[in-house]
C-alpha atoms as a PDB file:
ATOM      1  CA  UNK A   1     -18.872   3.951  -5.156  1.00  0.00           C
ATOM      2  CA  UNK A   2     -16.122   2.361  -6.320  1.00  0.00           C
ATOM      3  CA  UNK A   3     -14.149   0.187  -4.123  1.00  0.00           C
ATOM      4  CA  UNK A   4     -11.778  -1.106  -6.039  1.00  0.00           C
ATOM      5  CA  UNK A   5     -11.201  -1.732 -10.055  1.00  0.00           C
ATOM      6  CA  UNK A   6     -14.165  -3.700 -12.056  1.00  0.00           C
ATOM      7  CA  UNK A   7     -15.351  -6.669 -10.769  1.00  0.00           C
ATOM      8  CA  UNK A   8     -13.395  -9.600 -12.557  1.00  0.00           C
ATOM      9  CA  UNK A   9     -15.061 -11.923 -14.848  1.00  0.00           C
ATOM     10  CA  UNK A  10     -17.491 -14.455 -13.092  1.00  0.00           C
ATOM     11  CA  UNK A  11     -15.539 -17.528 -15.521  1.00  0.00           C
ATOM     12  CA  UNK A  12     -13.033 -18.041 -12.292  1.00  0.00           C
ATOM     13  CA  UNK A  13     -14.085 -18.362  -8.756  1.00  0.00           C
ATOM     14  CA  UNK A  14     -10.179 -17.545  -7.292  1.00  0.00           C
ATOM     15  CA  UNK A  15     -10.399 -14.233  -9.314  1.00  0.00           C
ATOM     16  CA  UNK A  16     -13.846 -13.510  -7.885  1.00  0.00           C
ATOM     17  CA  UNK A  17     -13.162 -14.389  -4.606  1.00  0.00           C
ATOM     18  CA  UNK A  18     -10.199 -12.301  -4.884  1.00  0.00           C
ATOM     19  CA  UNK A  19     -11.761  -9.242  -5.909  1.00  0.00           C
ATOM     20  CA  UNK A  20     -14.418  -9.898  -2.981  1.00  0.00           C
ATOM     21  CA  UNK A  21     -11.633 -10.233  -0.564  1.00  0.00           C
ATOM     22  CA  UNK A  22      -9.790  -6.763  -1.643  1.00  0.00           C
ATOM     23  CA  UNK A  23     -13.060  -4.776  -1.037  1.00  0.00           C
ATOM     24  CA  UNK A  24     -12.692  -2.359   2.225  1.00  0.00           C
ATOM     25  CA  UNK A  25     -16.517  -3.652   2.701  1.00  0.00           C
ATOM     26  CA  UNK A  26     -15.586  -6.911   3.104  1.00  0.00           C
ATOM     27  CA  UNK A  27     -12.875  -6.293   5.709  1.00  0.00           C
ATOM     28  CA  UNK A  28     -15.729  -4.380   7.247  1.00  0.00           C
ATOM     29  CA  UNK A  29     -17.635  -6.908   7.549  1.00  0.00           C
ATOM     30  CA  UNK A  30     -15.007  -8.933   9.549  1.00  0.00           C
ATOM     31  CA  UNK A  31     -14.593  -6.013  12.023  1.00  0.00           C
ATOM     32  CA  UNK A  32     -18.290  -6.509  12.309  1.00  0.00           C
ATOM     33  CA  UNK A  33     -18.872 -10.028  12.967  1.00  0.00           C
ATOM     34  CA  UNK A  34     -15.829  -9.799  15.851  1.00  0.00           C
ATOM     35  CA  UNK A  35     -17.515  -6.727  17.030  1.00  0.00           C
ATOM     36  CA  UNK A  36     -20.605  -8.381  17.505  1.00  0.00           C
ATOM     37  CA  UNK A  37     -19.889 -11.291  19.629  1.00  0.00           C
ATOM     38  CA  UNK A  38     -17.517  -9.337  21.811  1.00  0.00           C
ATOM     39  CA  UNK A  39     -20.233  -6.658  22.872  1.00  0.00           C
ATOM     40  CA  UNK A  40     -22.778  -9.595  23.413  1.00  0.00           C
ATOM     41  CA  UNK A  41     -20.134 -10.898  25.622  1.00  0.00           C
ATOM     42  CA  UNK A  42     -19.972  -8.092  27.405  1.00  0.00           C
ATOM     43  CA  UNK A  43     -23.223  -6.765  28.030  1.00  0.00           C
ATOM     44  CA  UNK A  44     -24.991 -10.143  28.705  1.00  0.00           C
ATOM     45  CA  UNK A  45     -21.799 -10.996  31.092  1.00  0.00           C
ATOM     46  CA  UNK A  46     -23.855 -13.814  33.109  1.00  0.00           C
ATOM     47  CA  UNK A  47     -24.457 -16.094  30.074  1.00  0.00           C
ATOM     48  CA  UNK A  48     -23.799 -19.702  30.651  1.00  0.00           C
ATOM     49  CA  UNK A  49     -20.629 -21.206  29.464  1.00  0.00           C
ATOM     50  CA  UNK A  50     -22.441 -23.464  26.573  1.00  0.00           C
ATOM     51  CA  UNK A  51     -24.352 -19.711  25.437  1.00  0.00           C
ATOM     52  CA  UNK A  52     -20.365 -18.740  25.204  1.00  0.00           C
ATOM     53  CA  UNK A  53     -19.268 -21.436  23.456  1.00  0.00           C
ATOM     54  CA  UNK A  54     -21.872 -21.544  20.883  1.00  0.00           C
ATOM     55  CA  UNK A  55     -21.364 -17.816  20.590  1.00  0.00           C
ATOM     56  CA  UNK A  56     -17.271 -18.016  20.095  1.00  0.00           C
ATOM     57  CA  UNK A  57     -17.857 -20.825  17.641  1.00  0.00           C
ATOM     58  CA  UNK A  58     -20.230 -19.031  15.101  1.00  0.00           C
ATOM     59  CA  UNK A  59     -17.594 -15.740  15.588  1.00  0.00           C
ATOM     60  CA  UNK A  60     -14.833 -18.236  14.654  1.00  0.00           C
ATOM     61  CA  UNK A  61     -16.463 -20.044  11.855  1.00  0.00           C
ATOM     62  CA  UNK A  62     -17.804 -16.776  10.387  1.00  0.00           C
ATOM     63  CA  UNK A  63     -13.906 -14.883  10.903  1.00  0.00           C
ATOM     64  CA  UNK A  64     -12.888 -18.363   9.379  1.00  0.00           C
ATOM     65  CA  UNK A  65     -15.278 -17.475   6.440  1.00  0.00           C
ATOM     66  CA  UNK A  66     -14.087 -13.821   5.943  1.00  0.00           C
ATOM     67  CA  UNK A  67      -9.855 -15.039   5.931  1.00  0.00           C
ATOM     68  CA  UNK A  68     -10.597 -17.436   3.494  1.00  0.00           C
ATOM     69  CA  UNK A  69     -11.711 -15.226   0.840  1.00  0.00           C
ATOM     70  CA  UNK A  70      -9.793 -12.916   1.773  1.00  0.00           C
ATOM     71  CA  UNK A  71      -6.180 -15.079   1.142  1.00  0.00           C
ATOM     72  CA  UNK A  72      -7.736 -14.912  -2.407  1.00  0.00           C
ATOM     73  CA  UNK A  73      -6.816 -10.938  -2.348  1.00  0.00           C
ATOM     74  CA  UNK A  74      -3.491 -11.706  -2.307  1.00  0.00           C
ATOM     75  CA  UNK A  75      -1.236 -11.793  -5.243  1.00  0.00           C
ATOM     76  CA  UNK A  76       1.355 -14.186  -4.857  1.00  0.00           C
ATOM     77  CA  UNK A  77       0.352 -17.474  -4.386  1.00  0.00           C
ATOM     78  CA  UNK A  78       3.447 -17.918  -1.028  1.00  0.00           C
ATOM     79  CA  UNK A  79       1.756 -15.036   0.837  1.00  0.00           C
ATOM     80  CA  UNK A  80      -2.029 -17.081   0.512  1.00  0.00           C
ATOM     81  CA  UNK A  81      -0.312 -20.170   2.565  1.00  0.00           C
ATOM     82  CA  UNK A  82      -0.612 -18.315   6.405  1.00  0.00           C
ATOM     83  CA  UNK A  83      -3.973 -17.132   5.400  1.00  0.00           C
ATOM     84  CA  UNK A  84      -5.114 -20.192   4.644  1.00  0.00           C
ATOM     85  CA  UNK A  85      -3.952 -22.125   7.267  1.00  0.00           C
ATOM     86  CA  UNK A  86      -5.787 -19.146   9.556  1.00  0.00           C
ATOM     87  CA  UNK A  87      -8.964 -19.819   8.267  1.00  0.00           C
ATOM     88  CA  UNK A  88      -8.528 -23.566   8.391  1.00  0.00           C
ATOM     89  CA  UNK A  89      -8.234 -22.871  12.075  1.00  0.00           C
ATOM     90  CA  UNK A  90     -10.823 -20.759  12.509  1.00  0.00           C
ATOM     91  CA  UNK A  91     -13.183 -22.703  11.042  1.00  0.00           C
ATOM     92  CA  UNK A  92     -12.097 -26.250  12.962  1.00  0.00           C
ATOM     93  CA  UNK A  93     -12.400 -24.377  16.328  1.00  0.00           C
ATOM     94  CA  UNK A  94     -15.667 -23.142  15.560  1.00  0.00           C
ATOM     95  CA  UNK A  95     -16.954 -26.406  14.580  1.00  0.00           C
ATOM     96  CA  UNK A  96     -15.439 -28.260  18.233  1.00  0.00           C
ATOM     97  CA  UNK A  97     -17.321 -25.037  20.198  1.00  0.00           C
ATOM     98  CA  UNK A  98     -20.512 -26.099  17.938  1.00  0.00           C
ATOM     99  CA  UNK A  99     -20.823 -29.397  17.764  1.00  0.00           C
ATOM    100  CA  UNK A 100     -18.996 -29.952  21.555  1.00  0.00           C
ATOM    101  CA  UNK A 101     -20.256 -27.011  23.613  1.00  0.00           C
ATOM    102  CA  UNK A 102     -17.303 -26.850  26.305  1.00  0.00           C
ATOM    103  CA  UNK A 103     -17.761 -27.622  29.848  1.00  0.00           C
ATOM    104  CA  UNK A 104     -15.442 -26.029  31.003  1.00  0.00           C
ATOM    105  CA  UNK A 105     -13.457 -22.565  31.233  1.00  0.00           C
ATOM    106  CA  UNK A 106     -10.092 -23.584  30.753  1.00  0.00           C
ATOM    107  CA  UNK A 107     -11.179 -25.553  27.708  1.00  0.00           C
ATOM    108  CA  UNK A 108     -12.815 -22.800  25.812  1.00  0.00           C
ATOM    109  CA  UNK A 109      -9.858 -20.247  27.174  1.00  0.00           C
ATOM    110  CA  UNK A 110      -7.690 -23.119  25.563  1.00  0.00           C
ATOM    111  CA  UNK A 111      -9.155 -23.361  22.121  1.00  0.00           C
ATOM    112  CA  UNK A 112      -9.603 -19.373  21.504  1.00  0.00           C
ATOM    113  CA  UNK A 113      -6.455 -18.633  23.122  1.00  0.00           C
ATOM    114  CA  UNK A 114      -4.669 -20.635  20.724  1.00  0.00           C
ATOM    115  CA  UNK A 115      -6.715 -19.706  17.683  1.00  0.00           C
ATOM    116  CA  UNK A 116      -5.690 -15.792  18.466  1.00  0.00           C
ATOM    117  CA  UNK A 117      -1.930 -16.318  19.105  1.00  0.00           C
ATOM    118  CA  UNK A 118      -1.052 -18.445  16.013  1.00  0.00           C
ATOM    119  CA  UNK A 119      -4.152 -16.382  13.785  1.00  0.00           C
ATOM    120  CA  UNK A 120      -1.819 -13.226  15.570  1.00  0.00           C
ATOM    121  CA  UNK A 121       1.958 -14.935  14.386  1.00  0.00           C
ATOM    122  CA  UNK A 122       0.722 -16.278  10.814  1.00  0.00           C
ATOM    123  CA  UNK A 123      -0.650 -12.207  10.420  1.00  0.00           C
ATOM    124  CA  UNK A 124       2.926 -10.680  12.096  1.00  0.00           C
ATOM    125  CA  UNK A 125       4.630 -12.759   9.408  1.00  0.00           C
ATOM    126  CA  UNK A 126       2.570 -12.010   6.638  1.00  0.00           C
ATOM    127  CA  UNK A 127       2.767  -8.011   7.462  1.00  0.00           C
ATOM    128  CA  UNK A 128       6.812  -8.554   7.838  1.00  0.00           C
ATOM    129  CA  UNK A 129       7.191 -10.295   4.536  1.00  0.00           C
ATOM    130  CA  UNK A 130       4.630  -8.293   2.171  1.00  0.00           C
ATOM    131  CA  UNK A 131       6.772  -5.596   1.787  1.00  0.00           C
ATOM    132  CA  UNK A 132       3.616  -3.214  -0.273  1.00  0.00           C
ATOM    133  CA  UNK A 133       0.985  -4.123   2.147  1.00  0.00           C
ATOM    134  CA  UNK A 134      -1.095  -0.837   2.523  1.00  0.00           C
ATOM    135  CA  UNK A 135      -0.733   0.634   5.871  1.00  0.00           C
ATOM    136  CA  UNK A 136       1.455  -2.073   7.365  1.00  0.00           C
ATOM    137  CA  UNK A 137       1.449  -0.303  10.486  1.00  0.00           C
ATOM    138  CA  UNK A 138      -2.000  -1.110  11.373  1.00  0.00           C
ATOM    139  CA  UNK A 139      -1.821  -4.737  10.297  1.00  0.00           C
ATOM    140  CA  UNK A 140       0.975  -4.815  12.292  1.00  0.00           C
ATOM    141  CA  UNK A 141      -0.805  -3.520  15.472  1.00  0.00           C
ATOM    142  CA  UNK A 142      -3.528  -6.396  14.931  1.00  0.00           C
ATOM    143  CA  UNK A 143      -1.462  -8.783  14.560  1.00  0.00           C
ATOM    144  CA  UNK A 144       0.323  -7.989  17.938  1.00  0.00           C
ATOM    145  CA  UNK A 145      -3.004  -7.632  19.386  1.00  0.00           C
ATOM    146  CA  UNK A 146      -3.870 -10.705  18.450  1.00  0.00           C
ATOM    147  CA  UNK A 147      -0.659 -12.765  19.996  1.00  0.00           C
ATOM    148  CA  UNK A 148      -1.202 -10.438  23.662  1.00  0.00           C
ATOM    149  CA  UNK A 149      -4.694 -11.557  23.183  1.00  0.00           C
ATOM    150  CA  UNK A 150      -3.807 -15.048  22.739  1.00  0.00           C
ATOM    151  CA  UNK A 151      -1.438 -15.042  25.250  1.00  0.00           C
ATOM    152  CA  UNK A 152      -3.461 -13.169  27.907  1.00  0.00           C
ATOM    153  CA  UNK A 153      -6.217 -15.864  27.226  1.00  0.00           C
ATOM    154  CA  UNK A 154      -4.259 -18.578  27.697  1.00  0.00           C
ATOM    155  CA  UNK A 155      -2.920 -17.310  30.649  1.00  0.00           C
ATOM    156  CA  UNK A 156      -6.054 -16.863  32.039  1.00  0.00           C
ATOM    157  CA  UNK A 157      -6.858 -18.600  35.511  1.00  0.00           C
ATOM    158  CA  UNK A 158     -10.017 -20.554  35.261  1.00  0.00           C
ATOM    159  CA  UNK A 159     -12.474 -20.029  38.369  1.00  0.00           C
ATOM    160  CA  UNK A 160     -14.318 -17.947  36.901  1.00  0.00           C
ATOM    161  CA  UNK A 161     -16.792 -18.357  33.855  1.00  0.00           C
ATOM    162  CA  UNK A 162     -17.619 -13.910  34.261  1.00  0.00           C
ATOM    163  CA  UNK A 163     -13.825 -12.943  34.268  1.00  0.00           C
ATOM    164  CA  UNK A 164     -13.498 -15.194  31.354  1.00  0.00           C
ATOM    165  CA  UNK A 165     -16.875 -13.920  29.387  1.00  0.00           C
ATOM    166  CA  UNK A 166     -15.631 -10.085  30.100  1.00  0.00           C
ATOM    167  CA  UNK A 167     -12.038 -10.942  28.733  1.00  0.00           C
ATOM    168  CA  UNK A 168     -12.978 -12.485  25.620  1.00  0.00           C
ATOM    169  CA  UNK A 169     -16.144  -9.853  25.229  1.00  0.00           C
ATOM    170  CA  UNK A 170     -13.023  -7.107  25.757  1.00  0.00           C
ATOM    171  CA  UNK A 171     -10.296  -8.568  23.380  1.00  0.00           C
ATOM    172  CA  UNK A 172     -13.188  -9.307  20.738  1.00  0.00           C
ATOM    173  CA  UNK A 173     -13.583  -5.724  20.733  1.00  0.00           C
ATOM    174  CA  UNK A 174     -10.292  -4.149  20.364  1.00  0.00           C
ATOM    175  CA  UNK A 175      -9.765  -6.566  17.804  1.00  0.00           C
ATOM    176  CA  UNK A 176     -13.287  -5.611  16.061  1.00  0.00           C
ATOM    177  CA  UNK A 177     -11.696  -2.132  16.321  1.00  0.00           C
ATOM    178  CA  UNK A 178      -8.551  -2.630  14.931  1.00  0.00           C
ATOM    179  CA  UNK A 179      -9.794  -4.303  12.213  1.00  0.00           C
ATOM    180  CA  UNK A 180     -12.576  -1.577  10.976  1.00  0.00           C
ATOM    181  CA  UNK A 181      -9.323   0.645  11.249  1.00  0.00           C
ATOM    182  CA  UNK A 182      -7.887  -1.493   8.293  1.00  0.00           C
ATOM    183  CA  UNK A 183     -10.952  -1.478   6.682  1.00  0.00           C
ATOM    184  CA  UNK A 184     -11.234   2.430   6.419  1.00  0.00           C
ATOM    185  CA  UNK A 185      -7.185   2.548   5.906  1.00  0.00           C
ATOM    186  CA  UNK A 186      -7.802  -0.275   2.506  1.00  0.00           C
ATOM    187  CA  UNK A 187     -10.542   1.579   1.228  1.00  0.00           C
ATOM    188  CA  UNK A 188      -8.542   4.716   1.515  1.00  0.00           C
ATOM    189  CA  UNK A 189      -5.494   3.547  -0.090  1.00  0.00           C
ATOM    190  CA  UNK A 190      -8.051   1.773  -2.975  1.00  0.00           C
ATOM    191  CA  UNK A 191      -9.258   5.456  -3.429  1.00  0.00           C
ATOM    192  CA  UNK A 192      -6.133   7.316  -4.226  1.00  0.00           C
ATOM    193  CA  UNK A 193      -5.535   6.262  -7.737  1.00  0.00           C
ATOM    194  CA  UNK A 194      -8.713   7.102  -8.571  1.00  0.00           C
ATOM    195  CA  UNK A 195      -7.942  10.484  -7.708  1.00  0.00           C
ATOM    196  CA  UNK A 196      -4.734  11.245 -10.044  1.00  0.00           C
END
């Protein structure tokens, strides 16, 4: 089972990361933990808005997690910059949702609205500008997903907690989605040189 080549040295945590970060397995696991959250969201709909809250900031701080070893998959050192910055975002608004569980809607629609559209422009321009990314086409598609997301979010009106639970629960979904379909289009592109 060979995801990619043979796992690097342990002498250099970048080049382990790295390899980490290129496995199909780990972008798997990604899909997974946005998966997870958004079906909670959706089938447990009447959760209080400090449940939501702490349940959007462990899916951001965990997605946080996943980008930042995955920027370490990338070659040049100018493509790891957007990544980075992602998960630096990911991981500061999943520590305000922990340690400040929101009050209210528009706050939390605020926060994870802006996390998707900018995590949605910084991935746009990183598909645009890697000009070998495997299967740009889908990263493309998640990356717009991500800004309508964003966008939708933010344009959200506030009176209700439900509509705003089944949005996020929805959106967390399709992007779960999209993101196993990178997974399985990585670990097929890892496979065909192993094939010649």
């Amino acid at each position: 089972m060979a995801d990619s080549a043979a796992p690097s040295p342990a002498g250099d945590p970048a080049d382990l990361m790295g390899h980490v970060g290129r496995s199909w397995t780990w972008i798997m696991g990604s899909a997974v933990a946005t998966l997870v959250p958004g079906i909670l969201s959706l089938v447990w709909p009447d959760a209080t808005l400090h449940v939501l809250a702490v349940l959007f900031g462990l899916y951001l701080l965990v997605t946080g997690g996943f980008r930042f070893v995955a920027v370490f998959a990338r070659e040049e050192h100018g493509e790891r910059l957007p990544g980075l910055f992602s998960a630096v975002l990911y991981v500061l608004a999943g520590v305000l949702c922990l340690r400040h569980p929101l009050q209210t809607v528009a706050a939390l629609s605020l926060i994870v609205g802006i996390v998707w559209l900018v995590s949605g422009v910084l991935t746009l321009y990183t598909g645009l500008a890697t000009k070998d990314l495997p299967h740009r086409g889908v990263v493309l598609c998640v990356a717009v997903l991500g800004i309508v997301a964003g966008i939708v979010v933010l344009a959200l009106p506030t009176e209700s907690a439900r509509a705003l639970t089944r949005l996020l629960g929805l959106w967390l979904v399709l992007l779960g989605l999209a993101e196993a379909a990178v997974a399985l289009a990585w670990r097929a592109a890892l496979r065909k040189p192993s094939r010649r």
